[in-house]
Protein backbone atom coordinates (compact mmCIF):
# COMPACT_ATOMS: atom_id res chain seq x y z
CA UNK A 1 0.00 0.00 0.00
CA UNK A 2 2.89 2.24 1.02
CA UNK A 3 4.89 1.66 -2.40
CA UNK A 4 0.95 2.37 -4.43
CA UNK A 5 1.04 5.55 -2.36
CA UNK A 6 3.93 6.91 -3.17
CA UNK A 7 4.19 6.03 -6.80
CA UNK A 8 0.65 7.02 -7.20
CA UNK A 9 0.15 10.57 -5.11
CA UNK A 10 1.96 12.49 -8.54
CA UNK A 11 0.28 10.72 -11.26
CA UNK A 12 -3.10 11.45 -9.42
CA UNK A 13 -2.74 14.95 -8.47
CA UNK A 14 -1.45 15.88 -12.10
CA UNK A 15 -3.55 14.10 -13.98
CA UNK A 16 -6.53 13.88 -12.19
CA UNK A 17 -6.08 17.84 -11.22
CA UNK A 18 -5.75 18.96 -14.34
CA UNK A 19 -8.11 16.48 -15.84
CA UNK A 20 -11.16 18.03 -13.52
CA UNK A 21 -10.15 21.43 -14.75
CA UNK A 22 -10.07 20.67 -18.63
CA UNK A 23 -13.45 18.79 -17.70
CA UNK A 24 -15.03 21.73 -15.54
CA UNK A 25 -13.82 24.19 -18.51
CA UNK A 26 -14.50 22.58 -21.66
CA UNK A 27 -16.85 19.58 -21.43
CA UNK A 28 -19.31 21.52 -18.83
CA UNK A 29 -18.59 24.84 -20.34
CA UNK A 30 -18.31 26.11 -16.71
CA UNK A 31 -16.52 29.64 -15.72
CA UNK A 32 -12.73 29.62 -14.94
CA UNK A 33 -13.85 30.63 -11.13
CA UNK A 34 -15.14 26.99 -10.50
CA UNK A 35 -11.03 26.69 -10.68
CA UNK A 36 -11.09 28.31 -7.46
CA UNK A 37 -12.77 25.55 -5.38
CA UNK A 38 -11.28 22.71 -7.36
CA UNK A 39 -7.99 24.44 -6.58
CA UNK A 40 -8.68 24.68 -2.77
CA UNK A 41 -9.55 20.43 -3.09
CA UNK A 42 -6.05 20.36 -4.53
CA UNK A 43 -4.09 21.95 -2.01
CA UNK A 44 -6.76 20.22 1.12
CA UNK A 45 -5.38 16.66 -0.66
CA UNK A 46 -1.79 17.94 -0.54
CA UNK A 47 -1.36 18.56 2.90
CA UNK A 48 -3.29 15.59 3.83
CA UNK A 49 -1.23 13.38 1.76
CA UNK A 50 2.04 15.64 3.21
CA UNK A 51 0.86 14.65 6.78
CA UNK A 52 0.14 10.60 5.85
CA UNK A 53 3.62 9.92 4.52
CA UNK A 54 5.91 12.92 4.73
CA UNK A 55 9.62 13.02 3.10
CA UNK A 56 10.70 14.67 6.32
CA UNK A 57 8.97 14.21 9.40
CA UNK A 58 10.47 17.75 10.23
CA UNK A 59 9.54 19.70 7.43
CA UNK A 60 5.56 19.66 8.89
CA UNK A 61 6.50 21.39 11.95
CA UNK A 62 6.13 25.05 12.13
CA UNK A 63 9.89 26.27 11.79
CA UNK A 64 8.55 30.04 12.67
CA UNK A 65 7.71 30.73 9.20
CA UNK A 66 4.11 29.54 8.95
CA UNK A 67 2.74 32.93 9.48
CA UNK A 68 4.65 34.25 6.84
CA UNK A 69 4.34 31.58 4.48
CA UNK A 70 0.10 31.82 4.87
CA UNK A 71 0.36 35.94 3.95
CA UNK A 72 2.55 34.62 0.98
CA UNK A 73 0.06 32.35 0.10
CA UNK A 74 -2.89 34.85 0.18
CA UNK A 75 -0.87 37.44 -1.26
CA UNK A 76 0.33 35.80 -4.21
CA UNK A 77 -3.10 33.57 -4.83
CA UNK A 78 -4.95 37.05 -4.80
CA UNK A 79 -2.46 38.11 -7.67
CA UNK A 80 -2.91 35.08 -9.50
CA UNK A 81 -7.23 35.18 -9.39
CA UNK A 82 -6.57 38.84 -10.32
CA UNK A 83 -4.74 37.88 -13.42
CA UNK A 84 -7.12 35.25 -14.16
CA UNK A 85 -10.07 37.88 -13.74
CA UNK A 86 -8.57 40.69 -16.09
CA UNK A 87 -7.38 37.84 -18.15
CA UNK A 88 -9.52 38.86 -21.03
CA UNK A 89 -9.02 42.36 -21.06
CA UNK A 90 -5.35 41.80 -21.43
CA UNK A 91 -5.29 39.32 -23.87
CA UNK A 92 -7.39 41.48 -26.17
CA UNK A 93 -5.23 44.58 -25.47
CA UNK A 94 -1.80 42.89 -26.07
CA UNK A 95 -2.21 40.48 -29.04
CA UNK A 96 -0.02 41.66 -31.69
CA UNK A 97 0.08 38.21 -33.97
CA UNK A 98 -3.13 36.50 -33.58
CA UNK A 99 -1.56 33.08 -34.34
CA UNK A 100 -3.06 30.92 -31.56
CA UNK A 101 -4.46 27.68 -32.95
CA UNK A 102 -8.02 28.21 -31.52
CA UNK A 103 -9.76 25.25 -33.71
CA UNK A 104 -7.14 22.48 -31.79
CA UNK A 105 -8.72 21.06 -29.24
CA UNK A 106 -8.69 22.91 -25.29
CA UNK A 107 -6.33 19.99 -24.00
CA UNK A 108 -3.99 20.33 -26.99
CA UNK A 109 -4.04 24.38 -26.58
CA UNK A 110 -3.77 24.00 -23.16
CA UNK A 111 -0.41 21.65 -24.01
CA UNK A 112 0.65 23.95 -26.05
CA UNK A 113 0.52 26.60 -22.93
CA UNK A 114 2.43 24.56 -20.52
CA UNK A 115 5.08 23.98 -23.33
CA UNK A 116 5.77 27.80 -24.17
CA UNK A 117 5.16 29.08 -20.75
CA UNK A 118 7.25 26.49 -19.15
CA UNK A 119 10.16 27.68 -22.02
CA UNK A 120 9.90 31.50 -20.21
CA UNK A 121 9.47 30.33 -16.44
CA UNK A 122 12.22 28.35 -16.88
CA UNK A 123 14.52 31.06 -18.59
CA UNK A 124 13.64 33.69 -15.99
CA UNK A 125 14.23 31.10 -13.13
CA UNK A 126 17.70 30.47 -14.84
CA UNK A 127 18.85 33.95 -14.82
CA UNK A 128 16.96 35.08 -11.31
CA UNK A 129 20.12 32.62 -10.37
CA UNK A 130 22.63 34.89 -12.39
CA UNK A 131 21.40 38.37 -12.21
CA UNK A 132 22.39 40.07 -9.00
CA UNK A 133 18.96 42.01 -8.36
CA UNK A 134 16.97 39.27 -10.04
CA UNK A 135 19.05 37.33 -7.17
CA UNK A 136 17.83 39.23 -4.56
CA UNK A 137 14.36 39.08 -5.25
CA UNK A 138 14.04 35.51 -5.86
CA UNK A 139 16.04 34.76 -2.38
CA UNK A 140 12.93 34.83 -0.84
CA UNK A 141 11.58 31.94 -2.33
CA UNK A 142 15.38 29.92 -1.32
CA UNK A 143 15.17 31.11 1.94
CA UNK A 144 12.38 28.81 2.89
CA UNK A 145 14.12 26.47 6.07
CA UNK A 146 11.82 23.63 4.74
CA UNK A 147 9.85 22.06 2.00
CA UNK A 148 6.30 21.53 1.62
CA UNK A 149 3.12 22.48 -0.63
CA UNK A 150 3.05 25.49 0.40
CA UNK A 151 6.79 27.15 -0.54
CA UNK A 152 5.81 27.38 -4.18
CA UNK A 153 3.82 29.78 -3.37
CA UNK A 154 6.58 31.57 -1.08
CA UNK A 155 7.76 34.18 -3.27
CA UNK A 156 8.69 37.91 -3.81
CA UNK A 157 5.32 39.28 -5.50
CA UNK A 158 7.86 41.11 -7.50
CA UNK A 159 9.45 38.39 -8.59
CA UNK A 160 6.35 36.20 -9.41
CA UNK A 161 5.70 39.14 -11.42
CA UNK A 162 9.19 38.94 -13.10
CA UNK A 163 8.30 35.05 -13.84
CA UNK A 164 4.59 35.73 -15.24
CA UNK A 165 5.53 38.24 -17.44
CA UNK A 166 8.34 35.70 -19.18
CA UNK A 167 5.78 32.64 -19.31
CA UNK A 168 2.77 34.64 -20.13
CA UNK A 169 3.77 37.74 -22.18
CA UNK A 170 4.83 35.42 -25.40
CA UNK A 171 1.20 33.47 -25.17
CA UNK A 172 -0.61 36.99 -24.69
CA UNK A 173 1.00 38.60 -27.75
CA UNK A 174 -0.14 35.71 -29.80
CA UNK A 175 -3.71 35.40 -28.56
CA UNK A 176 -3.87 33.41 -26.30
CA UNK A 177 -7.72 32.35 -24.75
CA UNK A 178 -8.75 33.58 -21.55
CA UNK A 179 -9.92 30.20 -21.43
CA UNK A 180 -6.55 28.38 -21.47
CA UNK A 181 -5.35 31.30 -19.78
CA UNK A 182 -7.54 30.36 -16.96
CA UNK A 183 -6.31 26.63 -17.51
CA UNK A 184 -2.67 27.47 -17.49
CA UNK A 185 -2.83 29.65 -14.11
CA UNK A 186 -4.54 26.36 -12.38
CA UNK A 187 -1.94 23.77 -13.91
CA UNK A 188 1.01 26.44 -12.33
CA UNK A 189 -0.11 26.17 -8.87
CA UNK A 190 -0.64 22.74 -9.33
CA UNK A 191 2.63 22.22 -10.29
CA UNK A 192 4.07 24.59 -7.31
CA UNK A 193 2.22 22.14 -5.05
CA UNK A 194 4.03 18.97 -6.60
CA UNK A 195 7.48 20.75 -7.09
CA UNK A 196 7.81 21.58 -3.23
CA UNK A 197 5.80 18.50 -1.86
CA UNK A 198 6.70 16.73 1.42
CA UNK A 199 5.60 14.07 0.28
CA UNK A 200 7.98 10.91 0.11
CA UNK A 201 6.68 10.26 -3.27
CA UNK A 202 8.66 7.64 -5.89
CA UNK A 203 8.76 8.86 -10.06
CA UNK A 204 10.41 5.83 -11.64
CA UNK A 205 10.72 7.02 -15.26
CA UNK A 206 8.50 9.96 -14.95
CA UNK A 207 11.30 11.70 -13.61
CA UNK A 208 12.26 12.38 -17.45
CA UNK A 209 8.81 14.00 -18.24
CA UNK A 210 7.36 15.77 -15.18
CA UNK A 211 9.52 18.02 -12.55
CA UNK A 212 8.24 17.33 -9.46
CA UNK A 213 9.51 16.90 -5.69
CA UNK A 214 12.27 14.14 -6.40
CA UNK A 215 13.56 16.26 -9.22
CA UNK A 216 13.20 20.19 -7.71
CA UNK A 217 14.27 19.05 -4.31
CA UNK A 218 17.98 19.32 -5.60
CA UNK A 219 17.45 22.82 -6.47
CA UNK A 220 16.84 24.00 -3.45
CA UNK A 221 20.64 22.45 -2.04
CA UNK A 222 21.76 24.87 0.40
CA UNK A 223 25.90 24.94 -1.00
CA UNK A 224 26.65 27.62 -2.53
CA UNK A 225 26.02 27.46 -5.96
CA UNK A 226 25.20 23.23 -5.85
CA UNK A 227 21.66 24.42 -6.28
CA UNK A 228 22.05 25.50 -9.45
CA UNK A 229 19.90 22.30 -11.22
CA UNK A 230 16.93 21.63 -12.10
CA UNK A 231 15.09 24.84 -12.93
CA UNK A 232 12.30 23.88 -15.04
CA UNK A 233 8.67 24.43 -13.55
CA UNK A 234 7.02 21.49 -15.50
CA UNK A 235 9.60 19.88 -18.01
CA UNK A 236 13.16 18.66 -17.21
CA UNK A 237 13.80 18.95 -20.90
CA UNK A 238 14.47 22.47 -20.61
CA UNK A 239 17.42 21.67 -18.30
CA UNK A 240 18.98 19.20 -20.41
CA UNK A 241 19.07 21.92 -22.99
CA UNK A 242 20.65 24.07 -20.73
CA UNK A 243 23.09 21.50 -19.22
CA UNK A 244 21.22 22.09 -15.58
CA UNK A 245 19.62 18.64 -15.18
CA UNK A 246 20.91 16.67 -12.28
CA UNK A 247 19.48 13.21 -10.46
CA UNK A 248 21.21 12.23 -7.65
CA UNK A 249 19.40 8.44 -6.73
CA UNK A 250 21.61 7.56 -3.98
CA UNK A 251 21.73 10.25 -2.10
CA UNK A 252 18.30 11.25 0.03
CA UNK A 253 18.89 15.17 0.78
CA UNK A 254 18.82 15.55 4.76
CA UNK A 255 16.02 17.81 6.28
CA UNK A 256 18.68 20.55 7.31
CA UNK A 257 20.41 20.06 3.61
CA UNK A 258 17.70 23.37 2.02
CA UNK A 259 17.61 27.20 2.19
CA UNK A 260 20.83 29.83 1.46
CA UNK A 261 23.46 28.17 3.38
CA UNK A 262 25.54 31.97 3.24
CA UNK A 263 22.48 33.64 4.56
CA UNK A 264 21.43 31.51 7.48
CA UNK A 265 19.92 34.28 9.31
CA UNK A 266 17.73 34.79 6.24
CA UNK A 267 14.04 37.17 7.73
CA UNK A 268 11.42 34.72 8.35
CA UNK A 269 8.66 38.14 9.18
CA UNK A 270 6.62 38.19 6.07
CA UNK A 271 6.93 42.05 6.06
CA UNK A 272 10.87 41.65 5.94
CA UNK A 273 11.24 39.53 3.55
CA UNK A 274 9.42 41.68 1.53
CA UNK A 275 12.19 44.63 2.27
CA UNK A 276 14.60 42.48 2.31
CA UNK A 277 15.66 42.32 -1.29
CA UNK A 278 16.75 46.49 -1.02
CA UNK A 279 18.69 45.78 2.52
CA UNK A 280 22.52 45.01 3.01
CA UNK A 281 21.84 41.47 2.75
CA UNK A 282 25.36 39.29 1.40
CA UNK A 283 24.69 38.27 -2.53
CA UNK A 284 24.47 35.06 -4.29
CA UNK A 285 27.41 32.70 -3.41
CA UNK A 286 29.74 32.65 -6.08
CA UNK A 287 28.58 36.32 -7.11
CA UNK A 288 30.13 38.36 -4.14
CA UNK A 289 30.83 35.20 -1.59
CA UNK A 290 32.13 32.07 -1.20
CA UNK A 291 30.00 28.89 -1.34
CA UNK A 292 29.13 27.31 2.13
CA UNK A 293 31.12 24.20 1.93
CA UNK A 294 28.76 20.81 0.73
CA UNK A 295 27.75 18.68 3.35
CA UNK A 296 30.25 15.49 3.91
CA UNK A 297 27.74 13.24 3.11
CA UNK A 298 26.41 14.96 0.11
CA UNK A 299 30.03 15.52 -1.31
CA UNK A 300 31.00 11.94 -0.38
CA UNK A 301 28.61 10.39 -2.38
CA UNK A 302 28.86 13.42 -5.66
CA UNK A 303 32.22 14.51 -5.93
CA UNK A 304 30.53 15.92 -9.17
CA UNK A 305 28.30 19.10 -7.22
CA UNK A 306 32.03 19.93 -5.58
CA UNK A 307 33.34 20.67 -8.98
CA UNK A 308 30.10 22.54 -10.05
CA UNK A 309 30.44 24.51 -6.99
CA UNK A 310 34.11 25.40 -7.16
CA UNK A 311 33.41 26.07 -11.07
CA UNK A 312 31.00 28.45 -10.23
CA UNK A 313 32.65 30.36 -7.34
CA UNK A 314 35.92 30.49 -9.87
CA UNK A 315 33.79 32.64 -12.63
């Protein structure tokens, strides 16, 4: 039952999350806002499924960010109903090539979404890790001391701005539906939820399609600049194209082995972590420090993330 559970809890909250919505949307022909309640099911089934079989035992107690993390939450999910609300007006006001295949079928358009959204996310993420202000911003989100469902949501609302606008932008200038629009914004925090899981979930071969806890755990390696893998929101494709991609299946990351090992005492008040991207705070390792040395276990087992890190800190 154990080994069912764990091999099963991605394949079910993917598929059967985003199946509901493309049922909801285009078989019923109901209005993007029944996302809302179907989304609130999603995240409900996450944490139960966090608290039945976590990865980390640890990473479910309250590590004096929970308050923060909820205003993050409602912050950032009141940003993202916004944008599904004005949706329409926007994608009216900023198509310039009105290309989009609207006679495919909604799940095929709706593919088609995740593909070239996933293509900007994932180039934004890249550089937030290479651009000292982009850095700073997105330092929130690495700061988290844990992982669970709820850290994809624990972000700058600058930066989540940063990454919409290089997903979204490209699909709105080619006319993109509100519809799919709608769609795509559900299958995001979706995907959040399954990138950051606690879950002790198993991928098998899936790992080479979806990105999900397994695979985005890695990036979130508190070493220096070892965290640099594994940026893609929904495809690891994108990081074999960029050389980023990294599985490490003997190796089971440690509960104290996330967050920004150079910036341990890292604001955990909601309010200062939104300041804290314009305060004295020390830079990206490798961009104006060096890396906090990898764990002995970690580099014990992948001599391989030493020589990324030292690579990196040499540049």
């Amino acid at each position: 039952m154990r080994t069912t559970f764990q091999y099963g809890y991605g394949p079910l909250l993917w598929f059967g999350g985003n199946g509901l919505a493309l049922w909801l949307i285009g078989s019923q022909g109901h209005s993007a806002l029944w996302l809302l309640p179907l989304g609130l099911a999603v995240i409900l089934l996450s944490f139960l499924a966090e608290a039945r079989l976590p990865f980390h035992t640890d990473w479910n107690r309250d590590h004096h960010d929970r308050g923060s993390d909820r205003w993050h939450a409602l912050i950032n999910e009141a940003l993202n109903s916004a944008g599904i609300v004005l949706l329409p007006l926007l994608a009216g006001a900023l198509t310039l090539w009105p290309v989009w295949p609207t006679h495919w079928l909604l799940w095929t358009q709706w593919l088609l979404a995740l593909v070239v959204a996933d293509a900007g996310i994932t180039l934004m993420h890249w550089l937030s890790h290479r651009r000292p202000l982009l850095w700073r911003l997105h330092a929130v989100h690495h700061s988290a001391p844990r992982l669970y469902g709820f850290n994809g949501l624990m972000k700058h609302p600058l930066h989540q701005g940063v990454e919409a606008l290089g997903g979204l932008l490209p699909l709105l200038l080619i006319g993109l539906p509100a519809q799919v629009g709608a769609l795509l914004a559900f299958s995001i925090a979706l995907q959040l939820l399954l990138q950051h899981s606690n879950v002790d979930m198993k991928m098998g071969p899936l790992r080479h399609l979806f990105a999900w806890a397994p695979v985005h755990r890695l990036h979130h390696l508190r070493y220096g600049r070892a965290g640099d893998v594994n940026f893609a929101l929904f495809f690891p494709l994108w990081d074999r194209l960029l050389s980023t991609a990294m599985w490490l299946p003997d190796y089971r990351l440690r509960a104290d082995d996330v967050g920004i090992g150079a910036q341990p005492d890292y604001p955990r008040d909601y309010r200062a972590q939104l300041s804290a991207p314009w305060r004295a705070l020390p830079e990206q390792p490798g961009l104006a420090q060096p890396s906090v040395e990898l764990a002995t276990s970690l580099q014990r087992h992948h001599p391989q993330l030493r020589q990324r890190q030292v690579g990196a800190d040499a540049q």
